[in-house]
Protein backbone atom coordinates (compact mmCIF):
# COMPACT_ATOMS: atom_id res chain seq x y z
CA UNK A 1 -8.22 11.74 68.43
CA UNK A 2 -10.83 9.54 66.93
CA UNK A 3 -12.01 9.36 63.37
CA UNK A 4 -15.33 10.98 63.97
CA UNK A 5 -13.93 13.58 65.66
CA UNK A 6 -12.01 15.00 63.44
CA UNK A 7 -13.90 14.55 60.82
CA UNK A 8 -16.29 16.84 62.82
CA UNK A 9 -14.01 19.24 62.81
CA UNK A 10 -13.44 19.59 59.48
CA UNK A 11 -16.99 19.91 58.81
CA UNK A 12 -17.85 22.20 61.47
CA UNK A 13 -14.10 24.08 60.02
CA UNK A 14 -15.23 24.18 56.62
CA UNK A 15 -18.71 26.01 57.55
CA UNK A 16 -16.89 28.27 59.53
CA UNK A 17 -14.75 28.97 56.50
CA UNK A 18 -17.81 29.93 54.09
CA UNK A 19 -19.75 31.60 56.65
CA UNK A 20 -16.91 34.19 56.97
CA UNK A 21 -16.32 33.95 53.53
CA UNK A 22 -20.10 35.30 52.90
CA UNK A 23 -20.30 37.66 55.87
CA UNK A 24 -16.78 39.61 55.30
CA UNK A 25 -16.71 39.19 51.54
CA UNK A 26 -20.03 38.37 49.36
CA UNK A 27 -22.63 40.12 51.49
CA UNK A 28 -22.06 43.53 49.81
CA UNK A 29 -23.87 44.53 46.64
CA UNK A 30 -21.51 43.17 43.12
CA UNK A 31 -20.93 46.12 41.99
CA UNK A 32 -19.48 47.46 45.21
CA UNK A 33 -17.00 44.39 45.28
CA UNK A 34 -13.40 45.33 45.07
CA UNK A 35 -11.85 42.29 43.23
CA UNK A 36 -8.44 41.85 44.34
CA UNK A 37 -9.71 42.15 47.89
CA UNK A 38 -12.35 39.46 47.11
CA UNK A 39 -9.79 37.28 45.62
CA UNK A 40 -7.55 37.65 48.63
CA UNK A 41 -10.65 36.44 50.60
CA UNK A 42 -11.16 33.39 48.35
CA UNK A 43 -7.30 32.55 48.78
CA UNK A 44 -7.30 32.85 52.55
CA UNK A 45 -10.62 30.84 52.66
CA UNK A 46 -9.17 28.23 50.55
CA UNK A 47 -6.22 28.11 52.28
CA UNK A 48 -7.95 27.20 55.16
CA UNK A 49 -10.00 25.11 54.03
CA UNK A 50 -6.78 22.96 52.71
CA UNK A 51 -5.00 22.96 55.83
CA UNK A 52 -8.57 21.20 57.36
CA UNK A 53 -8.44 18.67 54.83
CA UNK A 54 -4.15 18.12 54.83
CA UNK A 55 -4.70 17.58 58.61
CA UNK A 56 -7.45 14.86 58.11
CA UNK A 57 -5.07 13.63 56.00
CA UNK A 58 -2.30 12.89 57.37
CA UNK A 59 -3.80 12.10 60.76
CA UNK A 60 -5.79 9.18 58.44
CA UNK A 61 -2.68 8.04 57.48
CA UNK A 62 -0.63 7.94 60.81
CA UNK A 63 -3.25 6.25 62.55
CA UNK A 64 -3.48 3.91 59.46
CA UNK A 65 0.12 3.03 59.84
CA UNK A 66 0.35 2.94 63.44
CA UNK A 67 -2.87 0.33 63.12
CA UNK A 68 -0.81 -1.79 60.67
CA UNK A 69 2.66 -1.74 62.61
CA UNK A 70 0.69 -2.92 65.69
CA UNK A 71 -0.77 -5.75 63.38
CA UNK A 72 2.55 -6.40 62.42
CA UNK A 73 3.67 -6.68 65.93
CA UNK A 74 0.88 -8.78 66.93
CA UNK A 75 1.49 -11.33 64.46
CA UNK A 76 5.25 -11.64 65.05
C-alpha cells in the first residue's frame, strides 16, 4: 500500500474517530454528561486513534527497511 494511501486513511480514520466522539458523547447538554461514560468514550476514541497512527508506523518502517535491504542487494 502506498504512502499516500495510508496516510489517507489515517486522516480520513482520525475524523471518523472525533465525529463519533462528538455525536455519541459531547452533543448532549454538560450537565447531562455522565463522566465515567464520557471518559470511557475518550479511551475508546483514543485507542483508536493510536492503533491508526501504530499502523502508519510500522508500515513506514517495513517499507523503509524493505527499501534499504533492496539497496543493499542492489549494490552487492
Amino acid at each position: 500500500m502506498k504512502r499516500s494511501t495510508r496516510n489517507m486513511i489515517v486522516w480520513v480514520g482520525t475524523v471518523a474517530v472525533c465525529v463519533i466522539l462528538y455525536w455519541t458523547a459531547a452533543r448532549t447538554n454538560l450537565h447531562f454528561i455522565r463522566p465515567l461514560h464520557f471518559l470511557g468514550y475518550v479511551a475508546v476514541a483514543a485507542a483508536a486513534i493510536t492503533a491508526l497512527l501504530c499502523w502508519e508506523f510500522v508500515a513506514a518502517a517495513r517499507e523503509s527497511e524493505r527499501s534499504s535491504q533492496s539497496k543493499t542487494r542492489e549494490e552487492s
